[in-house]
C-alpha atoms as a PDB file:
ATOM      1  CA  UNK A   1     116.687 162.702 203.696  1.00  0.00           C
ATOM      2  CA  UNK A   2     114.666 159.365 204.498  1.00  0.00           C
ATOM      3  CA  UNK A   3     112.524 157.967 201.408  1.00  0.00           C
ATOM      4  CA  UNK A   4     108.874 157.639 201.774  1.00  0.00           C
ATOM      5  CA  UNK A   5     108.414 153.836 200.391  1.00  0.00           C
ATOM      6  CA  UNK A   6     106.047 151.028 199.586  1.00  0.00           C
ATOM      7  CA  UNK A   7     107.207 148.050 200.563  1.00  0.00           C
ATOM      8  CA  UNK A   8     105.487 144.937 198.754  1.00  0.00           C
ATOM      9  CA  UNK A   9     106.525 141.430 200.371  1.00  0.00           C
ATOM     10  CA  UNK A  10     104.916 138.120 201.606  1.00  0.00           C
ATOM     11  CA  UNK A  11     107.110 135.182 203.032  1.00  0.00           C
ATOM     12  CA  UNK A  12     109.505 135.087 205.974  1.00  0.00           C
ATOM     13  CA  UNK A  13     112.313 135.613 203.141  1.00  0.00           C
ATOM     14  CA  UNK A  14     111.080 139.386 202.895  1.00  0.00           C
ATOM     15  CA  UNK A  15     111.062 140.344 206.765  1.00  0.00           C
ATOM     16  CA  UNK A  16     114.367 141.181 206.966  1.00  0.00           C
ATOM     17  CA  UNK A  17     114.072 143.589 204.186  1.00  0.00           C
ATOM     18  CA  UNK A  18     111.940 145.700 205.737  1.00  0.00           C
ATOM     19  CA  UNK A  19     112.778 145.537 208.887  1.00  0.00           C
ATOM     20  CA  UNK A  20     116.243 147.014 207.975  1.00  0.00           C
ATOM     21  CA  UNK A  21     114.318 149.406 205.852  1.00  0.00           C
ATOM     22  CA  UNK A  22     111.999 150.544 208.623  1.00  0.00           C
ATOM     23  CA  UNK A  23     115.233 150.447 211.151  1.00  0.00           C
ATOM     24  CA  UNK A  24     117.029 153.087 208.739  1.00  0.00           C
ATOM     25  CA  UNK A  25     114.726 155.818 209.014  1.00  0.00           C
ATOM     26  CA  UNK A  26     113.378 155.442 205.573  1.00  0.00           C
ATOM     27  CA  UNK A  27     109.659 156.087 206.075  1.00  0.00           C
ATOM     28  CA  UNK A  28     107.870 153.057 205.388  1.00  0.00           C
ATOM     29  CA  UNK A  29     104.281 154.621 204.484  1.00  0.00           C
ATOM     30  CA  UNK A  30     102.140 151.428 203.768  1.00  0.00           C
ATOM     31  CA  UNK A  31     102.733 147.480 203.005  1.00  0.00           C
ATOM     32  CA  UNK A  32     101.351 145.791 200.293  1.00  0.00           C
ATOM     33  CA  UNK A  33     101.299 141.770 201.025  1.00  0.00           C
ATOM     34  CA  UNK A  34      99.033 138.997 200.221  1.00  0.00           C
ATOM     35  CA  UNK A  35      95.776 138.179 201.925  1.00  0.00           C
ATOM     36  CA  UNK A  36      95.568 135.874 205.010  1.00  0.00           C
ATOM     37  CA  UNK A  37      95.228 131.969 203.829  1.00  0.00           C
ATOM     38  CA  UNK A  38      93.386 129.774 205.572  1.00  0.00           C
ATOM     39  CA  UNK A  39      96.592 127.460 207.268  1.00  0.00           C
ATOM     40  CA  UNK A  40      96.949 124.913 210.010  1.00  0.00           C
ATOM     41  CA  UNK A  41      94.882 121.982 211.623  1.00  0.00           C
ATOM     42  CA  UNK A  42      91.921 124.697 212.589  1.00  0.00           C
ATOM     43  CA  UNK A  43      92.244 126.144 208.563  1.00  0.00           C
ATOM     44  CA  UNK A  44      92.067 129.228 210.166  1.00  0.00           C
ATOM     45  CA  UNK A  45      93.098 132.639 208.407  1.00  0.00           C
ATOM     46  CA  UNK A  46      96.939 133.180 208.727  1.00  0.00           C
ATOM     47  CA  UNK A  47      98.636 136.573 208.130  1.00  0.00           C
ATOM     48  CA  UNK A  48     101.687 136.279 206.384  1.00  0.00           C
ATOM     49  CA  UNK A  49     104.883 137.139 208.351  1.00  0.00           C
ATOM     50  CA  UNK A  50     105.147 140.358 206.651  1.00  0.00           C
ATOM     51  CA  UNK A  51     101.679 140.885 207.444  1.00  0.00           C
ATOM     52  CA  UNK A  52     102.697 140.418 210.991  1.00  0.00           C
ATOM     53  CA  UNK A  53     105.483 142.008 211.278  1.00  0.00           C
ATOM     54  CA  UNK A  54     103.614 145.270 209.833  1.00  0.00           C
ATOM     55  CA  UNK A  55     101.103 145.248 212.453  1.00  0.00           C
ATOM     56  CA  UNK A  56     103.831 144.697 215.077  1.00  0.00           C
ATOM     57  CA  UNK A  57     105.634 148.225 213.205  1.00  0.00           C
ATOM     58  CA  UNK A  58     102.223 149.898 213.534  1.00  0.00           C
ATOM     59  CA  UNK A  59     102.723 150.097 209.498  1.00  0.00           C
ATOM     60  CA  UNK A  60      99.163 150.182 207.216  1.00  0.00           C
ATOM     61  CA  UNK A  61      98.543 146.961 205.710  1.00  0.00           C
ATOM     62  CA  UNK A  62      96.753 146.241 201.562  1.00  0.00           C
ATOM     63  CA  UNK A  63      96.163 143.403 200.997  1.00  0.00           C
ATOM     64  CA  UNK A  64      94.640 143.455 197.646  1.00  0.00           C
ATOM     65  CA  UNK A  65      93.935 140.078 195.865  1.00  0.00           C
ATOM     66  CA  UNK A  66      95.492 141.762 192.382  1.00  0.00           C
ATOM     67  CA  UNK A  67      96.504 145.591 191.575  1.00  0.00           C
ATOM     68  CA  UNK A  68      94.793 145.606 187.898  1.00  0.00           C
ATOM     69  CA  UNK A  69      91.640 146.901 189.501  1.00  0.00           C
ATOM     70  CA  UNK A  70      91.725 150.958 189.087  1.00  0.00           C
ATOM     71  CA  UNK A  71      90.726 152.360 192.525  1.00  0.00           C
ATOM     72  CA  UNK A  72      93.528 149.442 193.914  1.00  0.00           C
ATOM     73  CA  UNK A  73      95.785 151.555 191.411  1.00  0.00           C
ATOM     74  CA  UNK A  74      94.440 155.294 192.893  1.00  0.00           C
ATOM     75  CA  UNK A  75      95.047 153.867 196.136  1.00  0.00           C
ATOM     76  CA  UNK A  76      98.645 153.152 195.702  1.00  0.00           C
ATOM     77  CA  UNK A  77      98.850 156.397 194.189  1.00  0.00           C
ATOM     78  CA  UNK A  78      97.462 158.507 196.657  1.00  0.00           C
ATOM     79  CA  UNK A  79     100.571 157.181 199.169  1.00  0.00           C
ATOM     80  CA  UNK A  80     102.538 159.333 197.039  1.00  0.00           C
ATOM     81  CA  UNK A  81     105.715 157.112 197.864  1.00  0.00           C
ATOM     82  CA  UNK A  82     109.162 157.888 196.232  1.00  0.00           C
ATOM     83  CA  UNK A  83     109.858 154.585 195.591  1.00  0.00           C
ATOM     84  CA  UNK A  84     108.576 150.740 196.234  1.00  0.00           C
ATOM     85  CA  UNK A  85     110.564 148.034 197.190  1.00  0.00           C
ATOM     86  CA  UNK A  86     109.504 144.035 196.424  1.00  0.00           C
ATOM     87  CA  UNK A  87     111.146 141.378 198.309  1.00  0.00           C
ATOM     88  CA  UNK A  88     109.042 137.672 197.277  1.00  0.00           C
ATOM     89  CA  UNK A  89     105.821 139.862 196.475  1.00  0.00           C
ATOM     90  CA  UNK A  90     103.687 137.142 194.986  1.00  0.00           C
ATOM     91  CA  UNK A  91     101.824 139.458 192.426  1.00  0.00           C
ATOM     92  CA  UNK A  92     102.718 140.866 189.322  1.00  0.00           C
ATOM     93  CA  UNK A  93     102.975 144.651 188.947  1.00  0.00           C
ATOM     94  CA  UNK A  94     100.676 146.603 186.476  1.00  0.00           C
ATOM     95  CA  UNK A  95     102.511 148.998 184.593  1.00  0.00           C
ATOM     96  CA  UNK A  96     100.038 152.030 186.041  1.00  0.00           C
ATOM     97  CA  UNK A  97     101.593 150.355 189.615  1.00  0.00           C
ATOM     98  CA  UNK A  98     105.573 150.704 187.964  1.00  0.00           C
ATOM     99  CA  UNK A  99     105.166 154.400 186.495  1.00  0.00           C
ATOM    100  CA  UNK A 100     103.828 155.987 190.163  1.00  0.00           C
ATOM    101  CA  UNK A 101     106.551 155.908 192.417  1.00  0.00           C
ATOM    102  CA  UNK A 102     109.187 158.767 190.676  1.00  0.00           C
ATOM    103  CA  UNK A 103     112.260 156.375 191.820  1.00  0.00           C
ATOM    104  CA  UNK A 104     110.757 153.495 190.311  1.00  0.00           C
ATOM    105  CA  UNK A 105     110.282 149.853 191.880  1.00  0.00           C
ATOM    106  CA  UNK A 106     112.935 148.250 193.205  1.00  0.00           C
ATOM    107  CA  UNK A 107     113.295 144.557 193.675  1.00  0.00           C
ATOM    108  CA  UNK A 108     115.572 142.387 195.365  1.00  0.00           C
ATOM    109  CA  UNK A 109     115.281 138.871 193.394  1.00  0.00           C
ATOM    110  CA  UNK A 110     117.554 135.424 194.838  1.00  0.00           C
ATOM    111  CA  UNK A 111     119.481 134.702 191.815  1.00  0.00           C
ATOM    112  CA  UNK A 112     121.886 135.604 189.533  1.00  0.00           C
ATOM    113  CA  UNK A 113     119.732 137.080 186.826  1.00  0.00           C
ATOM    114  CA  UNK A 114     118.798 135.942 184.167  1.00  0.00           C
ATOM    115  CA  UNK A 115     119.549 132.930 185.385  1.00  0.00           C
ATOM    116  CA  UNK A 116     116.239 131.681 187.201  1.00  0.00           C
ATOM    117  CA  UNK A 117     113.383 134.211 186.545  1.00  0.00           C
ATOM    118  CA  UNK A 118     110.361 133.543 188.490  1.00  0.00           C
ATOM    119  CA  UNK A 119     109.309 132.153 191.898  1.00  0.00           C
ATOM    120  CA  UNK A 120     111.349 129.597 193.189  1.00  0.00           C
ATOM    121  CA  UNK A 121     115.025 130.711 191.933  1.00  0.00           C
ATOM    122  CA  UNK A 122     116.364 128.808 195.305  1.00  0.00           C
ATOM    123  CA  UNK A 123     114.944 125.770 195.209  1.00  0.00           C
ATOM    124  CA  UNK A 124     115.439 125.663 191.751  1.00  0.00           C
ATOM    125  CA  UNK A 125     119.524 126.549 191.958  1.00  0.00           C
ATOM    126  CA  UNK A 126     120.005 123.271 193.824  1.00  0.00           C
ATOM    127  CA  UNK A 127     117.964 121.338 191.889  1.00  0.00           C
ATOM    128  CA  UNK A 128     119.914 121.849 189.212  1.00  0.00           C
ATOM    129  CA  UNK A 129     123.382 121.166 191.201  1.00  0.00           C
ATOM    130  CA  UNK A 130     124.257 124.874 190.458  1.00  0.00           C
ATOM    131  CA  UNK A 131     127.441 125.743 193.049  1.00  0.00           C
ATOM    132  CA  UNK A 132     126.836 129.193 193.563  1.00  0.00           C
ATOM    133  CA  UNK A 133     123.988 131.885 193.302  1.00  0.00           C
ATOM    134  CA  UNK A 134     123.018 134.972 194.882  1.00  0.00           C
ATOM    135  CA  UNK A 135     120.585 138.005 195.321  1.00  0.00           C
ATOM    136  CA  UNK A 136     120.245 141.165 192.969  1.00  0.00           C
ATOM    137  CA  UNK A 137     118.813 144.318 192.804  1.00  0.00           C
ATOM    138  CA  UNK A 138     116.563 145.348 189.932  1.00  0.00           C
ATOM    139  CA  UNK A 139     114.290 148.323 188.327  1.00  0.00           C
ATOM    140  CA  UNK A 140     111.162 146.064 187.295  1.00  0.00           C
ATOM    141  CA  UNK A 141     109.612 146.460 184.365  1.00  0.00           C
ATOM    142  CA  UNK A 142     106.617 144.585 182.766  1.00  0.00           C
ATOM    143  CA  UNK A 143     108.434 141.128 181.871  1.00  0.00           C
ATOM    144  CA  UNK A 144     109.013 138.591 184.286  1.00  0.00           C
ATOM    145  CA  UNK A 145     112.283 139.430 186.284  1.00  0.00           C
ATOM    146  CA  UNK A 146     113.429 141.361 183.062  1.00  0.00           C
ATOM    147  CA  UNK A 147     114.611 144.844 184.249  1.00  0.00           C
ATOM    148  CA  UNK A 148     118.308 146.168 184.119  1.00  0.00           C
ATOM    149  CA  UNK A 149     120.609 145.190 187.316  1.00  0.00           C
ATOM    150  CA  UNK A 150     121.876 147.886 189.893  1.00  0.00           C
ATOM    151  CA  UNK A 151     123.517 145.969 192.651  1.00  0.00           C
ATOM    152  CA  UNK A 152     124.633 141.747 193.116  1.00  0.00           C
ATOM    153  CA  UNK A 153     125.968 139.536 195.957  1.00  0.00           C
ATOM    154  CA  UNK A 154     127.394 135.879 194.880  1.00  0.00           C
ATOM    155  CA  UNK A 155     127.372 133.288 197.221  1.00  0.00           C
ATOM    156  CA  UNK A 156     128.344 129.423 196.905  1.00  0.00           C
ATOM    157  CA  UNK A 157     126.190 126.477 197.089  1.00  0.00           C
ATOM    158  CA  UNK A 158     127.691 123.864 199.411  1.00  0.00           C
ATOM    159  CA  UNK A 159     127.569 120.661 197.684  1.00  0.00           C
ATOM    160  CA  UNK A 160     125.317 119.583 200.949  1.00  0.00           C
ATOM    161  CA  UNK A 161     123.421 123.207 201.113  1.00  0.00           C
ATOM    162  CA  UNK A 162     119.822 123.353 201.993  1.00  0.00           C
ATOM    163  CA  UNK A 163     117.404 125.650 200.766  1.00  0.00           C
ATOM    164  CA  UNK A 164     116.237 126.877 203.900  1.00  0.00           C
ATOM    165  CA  UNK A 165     119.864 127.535 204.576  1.00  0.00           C
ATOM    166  CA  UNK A 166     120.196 129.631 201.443  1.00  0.00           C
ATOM    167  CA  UNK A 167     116.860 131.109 201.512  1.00  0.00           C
ATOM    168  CA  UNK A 168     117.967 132.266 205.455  1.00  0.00           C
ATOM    169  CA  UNK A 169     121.358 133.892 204.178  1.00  0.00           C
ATOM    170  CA  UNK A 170     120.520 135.469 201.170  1.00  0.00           C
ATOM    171  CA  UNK A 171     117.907 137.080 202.663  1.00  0.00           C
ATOM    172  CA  UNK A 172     120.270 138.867 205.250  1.00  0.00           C
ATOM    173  CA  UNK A 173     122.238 139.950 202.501  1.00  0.00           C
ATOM    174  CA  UNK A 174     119.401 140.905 200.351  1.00  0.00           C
ATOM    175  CA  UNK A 175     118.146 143.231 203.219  1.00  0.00           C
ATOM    176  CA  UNK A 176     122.049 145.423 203.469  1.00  0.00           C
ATOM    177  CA  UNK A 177     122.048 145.122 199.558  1.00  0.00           C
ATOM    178  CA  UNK A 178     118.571 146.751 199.511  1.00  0.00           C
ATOM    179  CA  UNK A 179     119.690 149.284 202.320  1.00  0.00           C
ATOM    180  CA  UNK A 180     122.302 150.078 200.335  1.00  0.00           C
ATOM    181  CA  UNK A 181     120.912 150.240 197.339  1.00  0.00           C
ATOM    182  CA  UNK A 182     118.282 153.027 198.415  1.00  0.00           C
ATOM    183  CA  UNK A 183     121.610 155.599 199.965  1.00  0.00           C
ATOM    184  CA  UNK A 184     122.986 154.958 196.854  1.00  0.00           C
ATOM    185  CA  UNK A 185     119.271 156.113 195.348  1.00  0.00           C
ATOM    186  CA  UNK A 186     118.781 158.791 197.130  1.00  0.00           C
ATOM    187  CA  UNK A 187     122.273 160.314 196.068  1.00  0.00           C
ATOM    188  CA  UNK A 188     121.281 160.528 192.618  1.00  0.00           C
ATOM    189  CA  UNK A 189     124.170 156.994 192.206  1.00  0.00           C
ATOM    190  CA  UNK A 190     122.486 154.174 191.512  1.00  0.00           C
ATOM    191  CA  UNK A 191     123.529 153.169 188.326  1.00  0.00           C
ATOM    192  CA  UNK A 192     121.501 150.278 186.179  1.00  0.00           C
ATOM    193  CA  UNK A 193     123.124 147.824 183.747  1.00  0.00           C
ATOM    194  CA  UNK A 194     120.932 145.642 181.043  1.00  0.00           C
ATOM    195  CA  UNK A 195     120.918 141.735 181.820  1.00  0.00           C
ATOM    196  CA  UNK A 196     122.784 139.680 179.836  1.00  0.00           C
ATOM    197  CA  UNK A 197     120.874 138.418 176.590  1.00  0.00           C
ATOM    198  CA  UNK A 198     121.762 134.945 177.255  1.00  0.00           C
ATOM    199  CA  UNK A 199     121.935 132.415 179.948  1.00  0.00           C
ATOM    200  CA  UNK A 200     118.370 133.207 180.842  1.00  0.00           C
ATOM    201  CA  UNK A 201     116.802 130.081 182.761  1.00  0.00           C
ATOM    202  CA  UNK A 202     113.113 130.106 184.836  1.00  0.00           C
ATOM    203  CA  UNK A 203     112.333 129.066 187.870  1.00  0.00           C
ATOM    204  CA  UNK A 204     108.374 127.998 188.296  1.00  0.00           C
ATOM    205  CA  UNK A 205     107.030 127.210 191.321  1.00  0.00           C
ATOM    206  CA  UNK A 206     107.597 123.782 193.062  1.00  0.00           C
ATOM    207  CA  UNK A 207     104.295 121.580 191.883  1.00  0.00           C
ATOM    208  CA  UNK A 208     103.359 118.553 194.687  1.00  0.00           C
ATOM    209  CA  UNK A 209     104.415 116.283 192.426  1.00  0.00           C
ATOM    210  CA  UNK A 210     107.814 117.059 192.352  1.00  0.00           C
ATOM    211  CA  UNK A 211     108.452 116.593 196.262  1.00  0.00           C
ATOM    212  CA  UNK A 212     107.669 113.174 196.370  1.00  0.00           C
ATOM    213  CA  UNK A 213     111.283 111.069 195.584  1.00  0.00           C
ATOM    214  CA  UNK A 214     111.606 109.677 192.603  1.00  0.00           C
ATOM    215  CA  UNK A 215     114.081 106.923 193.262  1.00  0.00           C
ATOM    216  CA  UNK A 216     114.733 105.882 189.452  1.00  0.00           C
ATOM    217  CA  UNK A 217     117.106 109.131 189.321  1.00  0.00           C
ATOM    218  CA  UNK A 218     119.869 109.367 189.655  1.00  0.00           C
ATOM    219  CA  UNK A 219     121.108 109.689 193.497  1.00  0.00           C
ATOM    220  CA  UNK A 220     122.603 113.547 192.666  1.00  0.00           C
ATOM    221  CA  UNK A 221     119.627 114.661 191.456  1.00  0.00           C
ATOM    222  CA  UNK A 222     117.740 112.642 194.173  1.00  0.00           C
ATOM    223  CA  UNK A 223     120.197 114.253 196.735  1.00  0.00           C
ATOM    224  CA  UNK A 224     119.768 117.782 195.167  1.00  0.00           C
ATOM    225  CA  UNK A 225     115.836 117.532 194.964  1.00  0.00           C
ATOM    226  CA  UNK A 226     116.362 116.359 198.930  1.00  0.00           C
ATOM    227  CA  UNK A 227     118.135 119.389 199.612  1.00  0.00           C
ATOM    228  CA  UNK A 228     116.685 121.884 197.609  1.00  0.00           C
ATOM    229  CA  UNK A 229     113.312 121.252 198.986  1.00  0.00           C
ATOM    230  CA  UNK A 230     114.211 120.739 202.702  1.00  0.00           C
ATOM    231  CA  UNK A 231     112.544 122.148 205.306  1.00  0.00           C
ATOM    232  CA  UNK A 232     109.392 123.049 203.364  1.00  0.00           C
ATOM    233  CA  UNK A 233     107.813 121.916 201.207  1.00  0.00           C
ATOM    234  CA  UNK A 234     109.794 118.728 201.910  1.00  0.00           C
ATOM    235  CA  UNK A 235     111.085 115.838 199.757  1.00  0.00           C
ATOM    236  CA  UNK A 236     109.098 112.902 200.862  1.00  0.00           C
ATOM    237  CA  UNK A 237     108.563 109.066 200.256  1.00  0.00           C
ATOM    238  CA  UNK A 238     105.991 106.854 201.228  1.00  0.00           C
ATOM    239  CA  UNK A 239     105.987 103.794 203.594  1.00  0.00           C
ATOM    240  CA  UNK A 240     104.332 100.991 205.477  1.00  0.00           C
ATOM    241  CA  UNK A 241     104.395 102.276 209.024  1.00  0.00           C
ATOM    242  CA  UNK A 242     102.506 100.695 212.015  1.00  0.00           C
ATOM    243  CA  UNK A 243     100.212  98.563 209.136  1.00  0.00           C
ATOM    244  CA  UNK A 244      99.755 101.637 207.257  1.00  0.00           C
ATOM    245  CA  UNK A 245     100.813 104.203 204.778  1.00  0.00           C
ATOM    246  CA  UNK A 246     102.197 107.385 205.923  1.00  0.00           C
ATOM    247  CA  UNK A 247     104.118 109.585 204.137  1.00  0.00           C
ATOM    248  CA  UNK A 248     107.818 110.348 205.472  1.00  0.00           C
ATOM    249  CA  UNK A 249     109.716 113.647 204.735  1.00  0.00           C
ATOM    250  CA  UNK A 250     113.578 113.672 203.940  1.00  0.00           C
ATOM    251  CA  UNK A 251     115.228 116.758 205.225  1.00  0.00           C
ATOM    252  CA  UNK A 252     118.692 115.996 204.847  1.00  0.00           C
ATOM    253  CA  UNK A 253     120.744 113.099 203.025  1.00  0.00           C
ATOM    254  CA  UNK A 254     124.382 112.343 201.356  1.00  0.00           C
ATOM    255  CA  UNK A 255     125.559 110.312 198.643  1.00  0.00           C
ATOM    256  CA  UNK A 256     126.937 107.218 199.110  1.00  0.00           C
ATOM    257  CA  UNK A 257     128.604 104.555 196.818  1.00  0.00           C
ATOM    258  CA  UNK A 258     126.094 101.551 196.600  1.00  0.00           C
ATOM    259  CA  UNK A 259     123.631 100.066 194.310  1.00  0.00           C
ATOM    260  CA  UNK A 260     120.439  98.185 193.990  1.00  0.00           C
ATOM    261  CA  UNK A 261     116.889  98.435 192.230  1.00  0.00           C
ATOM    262  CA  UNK A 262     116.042 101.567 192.146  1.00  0.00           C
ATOM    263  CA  UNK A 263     113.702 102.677 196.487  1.00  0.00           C
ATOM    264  CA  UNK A 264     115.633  99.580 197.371  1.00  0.00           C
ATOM    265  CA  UNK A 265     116.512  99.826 201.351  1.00  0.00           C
ATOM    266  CA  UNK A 266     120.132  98.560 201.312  1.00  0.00           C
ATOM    267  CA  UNK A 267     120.953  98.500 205.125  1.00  0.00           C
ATOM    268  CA  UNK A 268     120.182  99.534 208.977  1.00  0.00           C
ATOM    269  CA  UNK A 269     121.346 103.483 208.100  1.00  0.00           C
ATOM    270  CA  UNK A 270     118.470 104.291 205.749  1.00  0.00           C
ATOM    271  CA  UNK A 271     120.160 104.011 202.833  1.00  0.00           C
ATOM    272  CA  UNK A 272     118.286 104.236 199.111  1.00  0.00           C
ATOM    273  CA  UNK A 273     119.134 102.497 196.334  1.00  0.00           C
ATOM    274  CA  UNK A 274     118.968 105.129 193.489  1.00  0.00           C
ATOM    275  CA  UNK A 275     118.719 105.082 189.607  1.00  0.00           C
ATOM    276  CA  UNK A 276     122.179 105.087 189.648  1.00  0.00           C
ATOM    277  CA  UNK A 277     124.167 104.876 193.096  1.00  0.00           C
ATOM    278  CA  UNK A 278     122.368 105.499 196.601  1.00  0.00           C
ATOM    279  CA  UNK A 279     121.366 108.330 199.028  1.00  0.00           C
ATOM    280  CA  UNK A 280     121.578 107.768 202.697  1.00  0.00           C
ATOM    281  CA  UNK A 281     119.002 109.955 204.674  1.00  0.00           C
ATOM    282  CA  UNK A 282     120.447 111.250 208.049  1.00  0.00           C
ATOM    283  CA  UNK A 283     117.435 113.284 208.434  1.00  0.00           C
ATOM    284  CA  UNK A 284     113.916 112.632 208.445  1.00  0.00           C
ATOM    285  CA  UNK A 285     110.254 113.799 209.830  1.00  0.00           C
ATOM    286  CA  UNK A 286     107.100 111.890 210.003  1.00  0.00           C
ATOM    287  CA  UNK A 287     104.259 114.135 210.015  1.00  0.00           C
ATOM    288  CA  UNK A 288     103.542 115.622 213.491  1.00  0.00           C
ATOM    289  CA  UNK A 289     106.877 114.796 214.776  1.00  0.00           C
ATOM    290  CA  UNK A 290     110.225 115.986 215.301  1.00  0.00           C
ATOM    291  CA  UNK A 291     112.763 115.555 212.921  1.00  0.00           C
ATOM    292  CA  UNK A 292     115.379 112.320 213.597  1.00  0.00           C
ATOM    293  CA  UNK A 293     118.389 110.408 212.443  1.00  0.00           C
ATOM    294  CA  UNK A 294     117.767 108.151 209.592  1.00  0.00           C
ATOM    295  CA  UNK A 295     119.227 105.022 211.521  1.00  0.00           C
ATOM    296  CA  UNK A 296     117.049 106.034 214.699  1.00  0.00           C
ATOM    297  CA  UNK A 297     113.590 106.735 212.524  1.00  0.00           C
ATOM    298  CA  UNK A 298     114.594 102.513 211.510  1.00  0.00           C
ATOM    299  CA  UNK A 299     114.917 101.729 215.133  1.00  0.00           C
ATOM    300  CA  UNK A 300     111.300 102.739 215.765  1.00  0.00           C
ATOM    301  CA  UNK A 301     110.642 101.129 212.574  1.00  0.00           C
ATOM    302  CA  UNK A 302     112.292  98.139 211.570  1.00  0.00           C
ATOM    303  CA  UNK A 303     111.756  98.380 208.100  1.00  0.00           C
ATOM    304  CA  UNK A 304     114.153  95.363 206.987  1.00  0.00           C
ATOM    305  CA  UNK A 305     117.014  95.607 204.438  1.00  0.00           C
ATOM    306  CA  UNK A 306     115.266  94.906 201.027  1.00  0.00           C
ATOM    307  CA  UNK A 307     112.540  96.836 201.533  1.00  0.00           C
ATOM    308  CA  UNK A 308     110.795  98.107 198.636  1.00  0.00           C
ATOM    309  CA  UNK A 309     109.864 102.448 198.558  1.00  0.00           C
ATOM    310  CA  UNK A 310     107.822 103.260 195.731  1.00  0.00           C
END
């Protein structure tokens, strides 16, 4: 017997989720996302990919701004759904919202709890050097990422992982997890287990003024932040292109045994001196264009060895 659910979702990370859902025969009876943002060189209003992929599905879209307000609260009620599933919602749930679906809410959350409560648990995984993380299904309750544990995948970090890489694969396996998860739900076998009291870490959300580089760290944590940020928002330093300043974005880099004063430019390959060490970035993007080789984005411009980054 399919489930009549609410899904609640926002980023490309939670597309798979309900797409699998959907694809199962579970009957998907509204979507609950965030509200189009004004986005793009025209600021016009965006709808987020789960926004668009519901329209696509011929699925109702809400797009409330919070669910605190009562008649947003009757109107999730009156979908009458078994259960809701949250994949990357971006709002917190109410309590009135957690007591209405019989099943209770589920939600699939990319780390291994409680390590990393909160909204960037990827990003922040890497940044931290961690070597191996994962995705987990929950019953939410009222704290942040707090509920007892059903279901978990591991996965390792590569020591040169990105978190667009991660973000892509764990939210494939978050979607079977989830699928599974709900059979295991509607069987009356889905089993929760209390998190672990300790260990717990959180995860905030990535300010702007952690992606620009910070070259007096040290290059693994330089390296991590590079990584952990790449594609979006992007690790970025700034520098004196074509007479003026223009911010470049690092999408991939490696470590490399050298030294120097720390945003030193040591040679023709783009590598960084580093508070301790150096990073040499093999990948990089100047805004507007494509991304390049570190040693070709120095053949367009000759920045010479010695060069100073901020």
């Amino acid at each position: 017997m399919a489930l009549r659910v609410v899904f609640m979702g926002t980023p490309d990370f939670s597309v798979p989720v309900l797409s699998e859902i959907a694809s199962a025969g579970h009957d998907v009876v509204a979507v609950y996302t965030q509200p189009p943002r004004a986005a793009g060189r025209g600021m016009g209003e965006r709808k987020s990919p789960v926004h668009t992929f519901a329209d696509e599905a011929a699925i109702p879209v809400f797009t409330p701004k919070s669910l605190r307000r009562l008649e947003t609260q009757e109107e999730f009620a009156e979908l009458a759904p078994d259960v809701a599933v949250v994949a990357a919602y971006g709002l917190i749930l109410p309590r009135a919202i957690l007591q209405t679906p019989p099943l209770g809410c589920l939600n699939l959350h990319a780390s291994l709890l409680p390590r990393w409560r909160g909204a960037a648990p990827i990003q922040r995984a890497i940044m931290a050097g961690d070597k191996e993380t994962g995705v987990m299904i929950m019953k939410m309750e009222e704290g942040l990422d707090t509920g007892p544990v059903a279901l978990m995948y591991h996965m390792l970090i590569g020591p040169d992982s990105t978190g667009g890489e991660i973000h892509d694969q764990l939210s494939l396996v978050g979607a079977n997890l989830m699928l599974t998860a709900l059979s295991m739900l509607e069987a009356g076998e889905l089993d929760f287990t209390p998190q672990a009291a300790e260990g717990k870490t959180y995860a905030p959300k990535i300010t702007k003024e952690e992606t620009r580089i910070d070259w007096s760290l040290p290059s693994t944590e330089v390296h991590n932040r590079i990584r952990a940020l790449s594609p979006y928002p992007g690790a970025w330093f700034e520098a004196l292109l074509g007479g003026r300043a223009e911010r470049v974005k690092v999408l991939r880099s490696v470590l490399v045994q050298n030294k120097g004063d720390p945003g030193l430019l040591l040679d023709a390959n783009l590598t960084v001196a580093c508070g301790s060490q150096a990073v040499r970035l093999t990948q990089v993007q100047r805004a507007g264009k494509r991304p390049m080789g570190g040693a070709d984005f120095l053949r367009g411009f000759p920045l010479g060895r010695g060069t100073q980054f901020e």
